[in-house]
N, C-alpha and C. Protein backbone atom coordinates (compact mmCIF):
# COMPACT_ATOMS: atom_id res chain seq x y z
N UNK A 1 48.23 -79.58 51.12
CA UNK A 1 48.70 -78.53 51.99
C UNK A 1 49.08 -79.07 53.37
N UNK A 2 48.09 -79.97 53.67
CA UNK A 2 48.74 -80.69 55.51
C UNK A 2 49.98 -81.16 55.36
N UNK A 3 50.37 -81.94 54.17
CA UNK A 3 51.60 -82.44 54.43
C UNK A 3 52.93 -81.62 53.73
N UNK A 4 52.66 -80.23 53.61
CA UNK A 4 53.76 -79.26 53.67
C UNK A 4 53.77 -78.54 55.13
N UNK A 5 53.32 -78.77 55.64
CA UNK A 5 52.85 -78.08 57.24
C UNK A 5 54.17 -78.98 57.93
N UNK A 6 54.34 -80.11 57.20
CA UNK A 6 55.37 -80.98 58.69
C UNK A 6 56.76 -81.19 58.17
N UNK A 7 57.08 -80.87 57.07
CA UNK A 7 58.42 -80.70 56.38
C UNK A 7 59.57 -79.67 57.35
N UNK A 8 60.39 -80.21 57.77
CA UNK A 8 61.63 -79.29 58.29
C UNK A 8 62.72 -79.90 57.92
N UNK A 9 63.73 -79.47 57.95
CA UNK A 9 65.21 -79.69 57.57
C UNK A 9 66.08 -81.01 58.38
N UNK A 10 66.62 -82.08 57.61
CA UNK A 10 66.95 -82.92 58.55
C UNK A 10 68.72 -81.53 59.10
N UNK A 11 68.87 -81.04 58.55
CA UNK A 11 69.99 -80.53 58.95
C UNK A 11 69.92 -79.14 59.97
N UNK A 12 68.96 -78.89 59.68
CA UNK A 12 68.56 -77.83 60.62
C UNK A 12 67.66 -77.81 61.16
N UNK A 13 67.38 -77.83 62.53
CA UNK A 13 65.69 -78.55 63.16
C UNK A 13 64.92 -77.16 63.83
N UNK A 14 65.89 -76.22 63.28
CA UNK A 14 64.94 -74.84 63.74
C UNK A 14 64.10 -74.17 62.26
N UNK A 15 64.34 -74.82 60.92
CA UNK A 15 64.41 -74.06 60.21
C UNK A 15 62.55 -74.55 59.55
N UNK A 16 61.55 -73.58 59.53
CA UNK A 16 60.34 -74.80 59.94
C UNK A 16 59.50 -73.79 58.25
N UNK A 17 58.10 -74.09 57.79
CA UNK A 17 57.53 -73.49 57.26
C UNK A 17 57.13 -72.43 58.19
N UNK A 18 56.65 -71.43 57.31
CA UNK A 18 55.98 -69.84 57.64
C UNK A 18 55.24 -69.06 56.71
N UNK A 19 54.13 -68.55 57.37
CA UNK A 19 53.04 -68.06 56.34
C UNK A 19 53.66 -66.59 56.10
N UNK A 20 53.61 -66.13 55.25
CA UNK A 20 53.54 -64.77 54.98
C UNK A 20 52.13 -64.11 54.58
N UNK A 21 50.93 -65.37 54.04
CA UNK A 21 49.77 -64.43 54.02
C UNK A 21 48.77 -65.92 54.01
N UNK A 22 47.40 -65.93 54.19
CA UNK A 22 46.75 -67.35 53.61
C UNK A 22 47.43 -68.15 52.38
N UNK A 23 47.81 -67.30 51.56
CA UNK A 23 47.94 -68.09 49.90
C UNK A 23 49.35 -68.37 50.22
N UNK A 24 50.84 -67.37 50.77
CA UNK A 24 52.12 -66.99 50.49
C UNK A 24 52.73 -68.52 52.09
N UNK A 25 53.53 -69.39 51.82
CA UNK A 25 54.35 -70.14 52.41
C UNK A 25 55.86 -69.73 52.10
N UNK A 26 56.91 -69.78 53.31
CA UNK A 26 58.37 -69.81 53.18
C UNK A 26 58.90 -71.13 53.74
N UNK A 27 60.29 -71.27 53.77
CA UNK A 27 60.86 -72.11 54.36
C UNK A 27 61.70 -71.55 55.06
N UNK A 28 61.81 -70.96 56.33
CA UNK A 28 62.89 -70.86 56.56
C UNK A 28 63.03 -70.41 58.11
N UNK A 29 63.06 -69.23 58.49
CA UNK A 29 63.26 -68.14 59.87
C UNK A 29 62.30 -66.39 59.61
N UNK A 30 62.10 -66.22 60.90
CA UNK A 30 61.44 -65.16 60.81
C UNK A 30 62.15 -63.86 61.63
N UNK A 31 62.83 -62.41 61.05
CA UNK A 31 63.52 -61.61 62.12
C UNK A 31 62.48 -60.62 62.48
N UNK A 32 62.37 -60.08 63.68
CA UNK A 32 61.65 -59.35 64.44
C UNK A 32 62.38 -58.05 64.58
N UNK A 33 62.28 -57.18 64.31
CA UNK A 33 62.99 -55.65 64.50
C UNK A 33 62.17 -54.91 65.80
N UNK A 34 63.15 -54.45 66.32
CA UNK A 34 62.49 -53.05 67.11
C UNK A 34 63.50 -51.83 66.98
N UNK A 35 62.10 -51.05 66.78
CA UNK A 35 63.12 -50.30 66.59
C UNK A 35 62.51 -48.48 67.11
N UNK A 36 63.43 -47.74 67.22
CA UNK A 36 63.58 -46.27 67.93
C UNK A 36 62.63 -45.52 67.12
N UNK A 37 61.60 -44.17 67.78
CA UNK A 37 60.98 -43.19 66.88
C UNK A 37 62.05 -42.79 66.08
N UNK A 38 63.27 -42.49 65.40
CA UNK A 38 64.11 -42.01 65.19
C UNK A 38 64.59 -43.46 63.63
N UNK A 39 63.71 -44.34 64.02
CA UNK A 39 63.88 -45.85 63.34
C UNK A 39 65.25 -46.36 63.26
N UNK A 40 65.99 -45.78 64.39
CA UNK A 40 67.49 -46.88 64.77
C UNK A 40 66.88 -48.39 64.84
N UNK A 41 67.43 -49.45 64.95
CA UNK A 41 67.29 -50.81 65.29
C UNK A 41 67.56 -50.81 66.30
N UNK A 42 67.07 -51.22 67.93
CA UNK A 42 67.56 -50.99 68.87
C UNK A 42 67.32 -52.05 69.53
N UNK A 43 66.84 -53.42 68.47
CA UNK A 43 67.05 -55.29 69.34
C UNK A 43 66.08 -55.84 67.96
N UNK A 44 66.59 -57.09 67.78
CA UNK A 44 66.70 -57.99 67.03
C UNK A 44 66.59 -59.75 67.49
N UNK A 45 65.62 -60.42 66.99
CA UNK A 45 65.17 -61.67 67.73
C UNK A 45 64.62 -62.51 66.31
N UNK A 46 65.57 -63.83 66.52
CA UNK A 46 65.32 -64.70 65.15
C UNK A 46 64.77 -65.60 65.82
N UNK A 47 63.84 -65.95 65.30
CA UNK A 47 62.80 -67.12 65.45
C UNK A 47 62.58 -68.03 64.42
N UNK A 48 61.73 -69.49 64.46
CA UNK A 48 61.26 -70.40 63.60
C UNK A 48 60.22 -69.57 62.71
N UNK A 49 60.27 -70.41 61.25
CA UNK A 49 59.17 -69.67 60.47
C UNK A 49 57.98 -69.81 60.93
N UNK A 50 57.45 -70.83 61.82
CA UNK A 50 56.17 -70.97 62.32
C UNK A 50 55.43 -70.01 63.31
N UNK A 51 56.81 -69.52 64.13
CA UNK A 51 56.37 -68.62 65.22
C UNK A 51 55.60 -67.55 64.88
N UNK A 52 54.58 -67.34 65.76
CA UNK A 52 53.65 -65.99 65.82
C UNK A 52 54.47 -64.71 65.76
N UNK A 53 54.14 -64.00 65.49
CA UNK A 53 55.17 -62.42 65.54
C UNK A 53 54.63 -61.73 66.47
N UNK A 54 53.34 -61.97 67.23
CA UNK A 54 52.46 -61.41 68.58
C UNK A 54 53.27 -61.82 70.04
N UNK A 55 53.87 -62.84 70.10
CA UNK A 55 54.92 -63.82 71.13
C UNK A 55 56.26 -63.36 71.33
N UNK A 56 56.68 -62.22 70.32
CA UNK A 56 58.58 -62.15 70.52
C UNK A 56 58.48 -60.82 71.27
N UNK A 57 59.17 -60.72 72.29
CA UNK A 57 59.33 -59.49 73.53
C UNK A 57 60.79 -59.04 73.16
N UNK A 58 60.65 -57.31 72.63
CA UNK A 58 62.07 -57.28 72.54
C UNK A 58 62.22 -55.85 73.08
N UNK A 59 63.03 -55.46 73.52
CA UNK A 59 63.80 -54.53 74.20
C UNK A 59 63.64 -53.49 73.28
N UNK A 60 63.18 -52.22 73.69
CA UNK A 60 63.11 -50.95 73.20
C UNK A 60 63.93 -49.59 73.35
């Protein structure tokens, strides 16, 4: 498992692992929605798969 932790893309250097649960790994990017009581989308923020989802500030 440590040495799937450091694998990234020689072609893409944003594109990193990401947990989806203890057991569940991706490869790839993570999108962040915000969105309206009304549930319009009202801002959108792509991040590395590694990034926390507690860290992205988005406009409401």
């Amino acid at each position: 498992m440590e040495k799937i932790k450091s694998i990234q893309s020689e072609h893409d250097e944003d594109a990193t692992i990401g947990h989806k649960s203890i057991d569940t790994n991706f490869f790839g990017y993570k999108s962040h929605l915000a969105m309206t009581d009304e549930r319009l989308i009202s801002g959108i923020e792509v991040t590395t798969g590694r990034s926390t989802d507690t860290n992205v500030k988005l406009p409401r």
